[in-house]
C-alpha atoms as a PDB file:
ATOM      1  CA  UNK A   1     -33.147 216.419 242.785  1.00  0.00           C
ATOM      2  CA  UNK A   2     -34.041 219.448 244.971  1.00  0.00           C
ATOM      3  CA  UNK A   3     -37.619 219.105 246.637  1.00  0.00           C
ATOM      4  CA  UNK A   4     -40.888 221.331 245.552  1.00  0.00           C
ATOM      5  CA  UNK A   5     -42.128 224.067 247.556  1.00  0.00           C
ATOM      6  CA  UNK A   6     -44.971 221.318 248.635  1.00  0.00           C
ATOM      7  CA  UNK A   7     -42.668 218.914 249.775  1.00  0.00           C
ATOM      8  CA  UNK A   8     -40.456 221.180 251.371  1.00  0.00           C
ATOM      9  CA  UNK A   9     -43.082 222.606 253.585  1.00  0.00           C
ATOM     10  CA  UNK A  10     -44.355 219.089 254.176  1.00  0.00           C
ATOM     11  CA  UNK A  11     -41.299 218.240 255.726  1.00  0.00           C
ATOM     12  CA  UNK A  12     -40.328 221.273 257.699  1.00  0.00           C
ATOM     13  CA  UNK A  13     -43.975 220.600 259.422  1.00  0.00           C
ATOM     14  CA  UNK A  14     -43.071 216.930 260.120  1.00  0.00           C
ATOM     15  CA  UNK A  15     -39.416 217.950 261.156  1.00  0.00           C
ATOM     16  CA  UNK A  16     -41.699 220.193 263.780  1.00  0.00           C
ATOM     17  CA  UNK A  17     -43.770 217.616 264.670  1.00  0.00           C
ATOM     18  CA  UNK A  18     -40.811 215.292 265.593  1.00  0.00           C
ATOM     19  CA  UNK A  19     -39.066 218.258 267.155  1.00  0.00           C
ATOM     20  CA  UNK A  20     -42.098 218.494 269.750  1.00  0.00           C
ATOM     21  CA  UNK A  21     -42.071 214.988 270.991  1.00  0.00           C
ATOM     22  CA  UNK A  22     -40.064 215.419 273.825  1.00  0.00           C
ATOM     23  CA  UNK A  23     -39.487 211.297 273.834  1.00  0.00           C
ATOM     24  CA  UNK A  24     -38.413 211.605 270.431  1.00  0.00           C
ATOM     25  CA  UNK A  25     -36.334 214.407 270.792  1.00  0.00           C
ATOM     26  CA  UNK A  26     -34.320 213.011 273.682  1.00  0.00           C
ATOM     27  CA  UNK A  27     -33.736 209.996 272.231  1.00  0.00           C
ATOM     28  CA  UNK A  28     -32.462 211.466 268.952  1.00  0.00           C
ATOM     29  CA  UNK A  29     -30.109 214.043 270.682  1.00  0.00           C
ATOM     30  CA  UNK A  30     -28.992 211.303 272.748  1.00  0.00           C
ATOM     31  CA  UNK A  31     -27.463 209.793 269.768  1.00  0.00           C
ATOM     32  CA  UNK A  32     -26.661 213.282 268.259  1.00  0.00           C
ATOM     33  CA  UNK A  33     -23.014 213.296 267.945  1.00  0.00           C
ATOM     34  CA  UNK A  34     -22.657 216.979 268.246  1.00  0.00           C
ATOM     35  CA  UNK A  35     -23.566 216.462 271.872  1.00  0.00           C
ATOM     36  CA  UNK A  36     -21.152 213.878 272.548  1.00  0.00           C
ATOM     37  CA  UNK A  37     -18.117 216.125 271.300  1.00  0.00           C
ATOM     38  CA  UNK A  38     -19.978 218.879 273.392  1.00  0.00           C
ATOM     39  CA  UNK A  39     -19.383 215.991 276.285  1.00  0.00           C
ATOM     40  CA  UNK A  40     -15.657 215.372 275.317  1.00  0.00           C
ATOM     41  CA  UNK A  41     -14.471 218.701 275.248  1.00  0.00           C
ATOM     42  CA  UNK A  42     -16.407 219.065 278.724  1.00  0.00           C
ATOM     43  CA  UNK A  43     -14.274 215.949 279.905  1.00  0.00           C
ATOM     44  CA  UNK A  44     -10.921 217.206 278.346  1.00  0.00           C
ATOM     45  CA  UNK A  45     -11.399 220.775 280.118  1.00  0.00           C
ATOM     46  CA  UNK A  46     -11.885 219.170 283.499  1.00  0.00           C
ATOM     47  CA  UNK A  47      -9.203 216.932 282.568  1.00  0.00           C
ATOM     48  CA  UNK A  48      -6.693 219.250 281.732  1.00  0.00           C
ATOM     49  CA  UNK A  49      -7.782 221.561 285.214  1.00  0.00           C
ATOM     50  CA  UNK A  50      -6.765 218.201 287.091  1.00  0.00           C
ATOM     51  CA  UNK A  51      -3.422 218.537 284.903  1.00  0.00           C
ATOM     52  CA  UNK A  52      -2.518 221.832 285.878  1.00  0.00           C
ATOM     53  CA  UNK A  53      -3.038 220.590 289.436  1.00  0.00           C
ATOM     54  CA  UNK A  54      -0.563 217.525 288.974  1.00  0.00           C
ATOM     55  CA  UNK A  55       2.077 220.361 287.436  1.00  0.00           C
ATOM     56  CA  UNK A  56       1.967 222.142 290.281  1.00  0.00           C
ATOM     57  CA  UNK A  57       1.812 219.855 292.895  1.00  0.00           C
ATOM     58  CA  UNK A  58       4.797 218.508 291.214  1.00  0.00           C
ATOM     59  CA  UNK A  59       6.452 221.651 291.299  1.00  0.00           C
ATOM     60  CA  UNK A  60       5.897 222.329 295.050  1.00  0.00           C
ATOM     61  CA  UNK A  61       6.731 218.875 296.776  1.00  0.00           C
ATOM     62  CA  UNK A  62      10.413 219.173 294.089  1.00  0.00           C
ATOM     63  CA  UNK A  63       9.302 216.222 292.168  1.00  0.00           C
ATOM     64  CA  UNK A  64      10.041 216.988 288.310  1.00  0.00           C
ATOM     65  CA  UNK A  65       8.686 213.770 287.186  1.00  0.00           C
ATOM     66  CA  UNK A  66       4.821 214.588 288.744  1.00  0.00           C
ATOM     67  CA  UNK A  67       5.247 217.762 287.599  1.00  0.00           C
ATOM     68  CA  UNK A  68       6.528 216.456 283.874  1.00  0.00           C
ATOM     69  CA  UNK A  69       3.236 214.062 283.893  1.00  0.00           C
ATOM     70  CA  UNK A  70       0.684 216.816 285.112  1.00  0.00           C
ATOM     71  CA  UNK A  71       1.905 218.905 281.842  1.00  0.00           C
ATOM     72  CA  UNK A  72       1.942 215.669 279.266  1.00  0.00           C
ATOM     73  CA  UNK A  73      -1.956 215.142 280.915  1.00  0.00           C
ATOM     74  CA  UNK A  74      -2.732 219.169 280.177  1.00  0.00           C
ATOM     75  CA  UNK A  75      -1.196 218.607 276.428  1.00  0.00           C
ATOM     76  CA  UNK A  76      -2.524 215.192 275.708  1.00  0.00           C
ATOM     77  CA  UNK A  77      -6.231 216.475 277.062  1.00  0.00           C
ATOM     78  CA  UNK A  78      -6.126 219.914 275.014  1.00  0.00           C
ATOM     79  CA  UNK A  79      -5.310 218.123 272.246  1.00  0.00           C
ATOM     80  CA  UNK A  80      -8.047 215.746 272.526  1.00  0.00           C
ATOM     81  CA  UNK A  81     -10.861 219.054 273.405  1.00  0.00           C
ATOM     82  CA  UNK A  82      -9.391 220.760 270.304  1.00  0.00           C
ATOM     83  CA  UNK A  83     -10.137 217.140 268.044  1.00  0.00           C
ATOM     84  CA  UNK A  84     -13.167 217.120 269.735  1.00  0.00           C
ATOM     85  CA  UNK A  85     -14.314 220.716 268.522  1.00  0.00           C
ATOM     86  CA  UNK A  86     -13.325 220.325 265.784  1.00  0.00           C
ATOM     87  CA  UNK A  87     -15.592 217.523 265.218  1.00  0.00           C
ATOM     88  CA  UNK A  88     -17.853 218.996 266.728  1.00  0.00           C
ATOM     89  CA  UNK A  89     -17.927 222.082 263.933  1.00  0.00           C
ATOM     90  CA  UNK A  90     -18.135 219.366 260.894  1.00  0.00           C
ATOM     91  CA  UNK A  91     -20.833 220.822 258.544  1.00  0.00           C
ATOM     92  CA  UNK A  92     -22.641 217.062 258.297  1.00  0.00           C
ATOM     93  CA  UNK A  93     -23.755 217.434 261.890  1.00  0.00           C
ATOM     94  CA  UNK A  94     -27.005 218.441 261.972  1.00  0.00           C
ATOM     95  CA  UNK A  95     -28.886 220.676 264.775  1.00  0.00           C
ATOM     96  CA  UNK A  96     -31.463 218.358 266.917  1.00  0.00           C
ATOM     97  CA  UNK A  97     -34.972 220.222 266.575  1.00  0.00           C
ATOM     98  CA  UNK A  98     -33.310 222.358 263.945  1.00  0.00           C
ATOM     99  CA  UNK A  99     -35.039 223.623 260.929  1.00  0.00           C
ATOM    100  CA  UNK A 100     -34.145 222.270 257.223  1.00  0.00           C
ATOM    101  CA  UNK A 101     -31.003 222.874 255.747  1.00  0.00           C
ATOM    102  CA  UNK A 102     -32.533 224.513 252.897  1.00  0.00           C
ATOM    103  CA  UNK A 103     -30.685 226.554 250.270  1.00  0.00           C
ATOM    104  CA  UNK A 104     -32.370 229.838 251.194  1.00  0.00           C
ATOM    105  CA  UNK A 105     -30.162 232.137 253.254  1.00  0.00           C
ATOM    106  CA  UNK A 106     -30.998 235.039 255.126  1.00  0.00           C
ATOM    107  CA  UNK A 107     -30.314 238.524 253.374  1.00  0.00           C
ATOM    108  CA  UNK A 108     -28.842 241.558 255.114  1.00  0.00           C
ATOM    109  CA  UNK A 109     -29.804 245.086 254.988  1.00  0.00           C
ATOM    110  CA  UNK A 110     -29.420 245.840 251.095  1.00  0.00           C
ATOM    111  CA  UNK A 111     -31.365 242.362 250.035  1.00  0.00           C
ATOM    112  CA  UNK A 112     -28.411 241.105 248.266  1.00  0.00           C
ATOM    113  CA  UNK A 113     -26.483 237.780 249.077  1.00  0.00           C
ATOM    114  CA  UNK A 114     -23.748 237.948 250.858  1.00  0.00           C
ATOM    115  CA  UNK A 115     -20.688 236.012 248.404  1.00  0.00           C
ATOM    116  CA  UNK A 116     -20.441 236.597 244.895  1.00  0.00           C
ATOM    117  CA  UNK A 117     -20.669 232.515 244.868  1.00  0.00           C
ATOM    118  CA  UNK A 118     -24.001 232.789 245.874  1.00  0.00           C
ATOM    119  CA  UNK A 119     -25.387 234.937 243.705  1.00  0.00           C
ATOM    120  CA  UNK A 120     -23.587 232.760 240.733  1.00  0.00           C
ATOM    121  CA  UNK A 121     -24.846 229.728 242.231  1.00  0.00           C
ATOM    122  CA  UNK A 122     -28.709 231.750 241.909  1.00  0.00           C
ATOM    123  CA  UNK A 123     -28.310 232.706 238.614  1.00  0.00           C
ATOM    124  CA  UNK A 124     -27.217 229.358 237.214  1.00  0.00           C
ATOM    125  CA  UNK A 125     -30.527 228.020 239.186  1.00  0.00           C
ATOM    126  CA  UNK A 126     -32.875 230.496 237.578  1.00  0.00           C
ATOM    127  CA  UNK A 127     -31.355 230.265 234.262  1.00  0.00           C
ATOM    128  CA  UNK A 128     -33.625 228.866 230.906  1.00  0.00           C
ATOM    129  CA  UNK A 129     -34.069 225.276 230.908  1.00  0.00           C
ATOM    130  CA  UNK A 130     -33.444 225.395 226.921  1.00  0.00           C
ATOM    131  CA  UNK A 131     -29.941 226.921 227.283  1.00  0.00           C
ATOM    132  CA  UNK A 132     -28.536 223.400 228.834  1.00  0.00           C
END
């Protein structure tokens, strides 16, 4: 049941209110979990860096098997930044501080929506309750 135009600007103004308590706010992004895949693929990158380093040091003292574990560290850590982003990019994780995710949308130059689902989606919105 979508909110009222009351209740909807009732809570965009506490969302705000929340959003300015710095306590609040760090405690909240601290368990946001868009900032601990942010984290991972922080971890992964450095991770694969010291993976590249392993190939190559393998490669100069003549030692395939160091140089064989340096590239199966680069792999295994990409792999794990490109889970991690892609996590990261899930639609059900929410902005901290953010606004609502409200079903307005912005509208470009000509004032028409941008898909031809949205507009759809509009019209069966604004269409006669008696026509059910």
């Amino acid at each position: 049941m979508p909110l009222s135009e009351h209740e909807q600007r009732l809570f965009e103004q506490i969302e705000r209110s929340l959003a300015e308590d710095p306590k609040f706010a760090s405690a909240v992004r601290a368990s946001d979990p868009r900032f601990h895949a942010r984290r991972r693929v922080l971890v992964a990158a450095g991770v694969v860096v010291a993976g590249l380093a392993l190939l190559i040091y393998g490669a100069v003292i003549k030692i395939p098997a160091v140089a064989v574990a340096g590239f199966v560290v680069m792999l295994a850590s990409l792999g794990y930044a490109v889970q991690s982003h892609r996590r990261s990019q899930s639609p059900d994780l929410h902005v901290v501080g953010g606004t609502t995710t409200s079903r307005r949308r912005p509208r470009g130059r000509s004032g028409r929506r941008g898909s031809f689902l949205d507009r759809m989606e509009d019209r069966w919105r604004q269409r006669p309750e008696g026509h059910r």
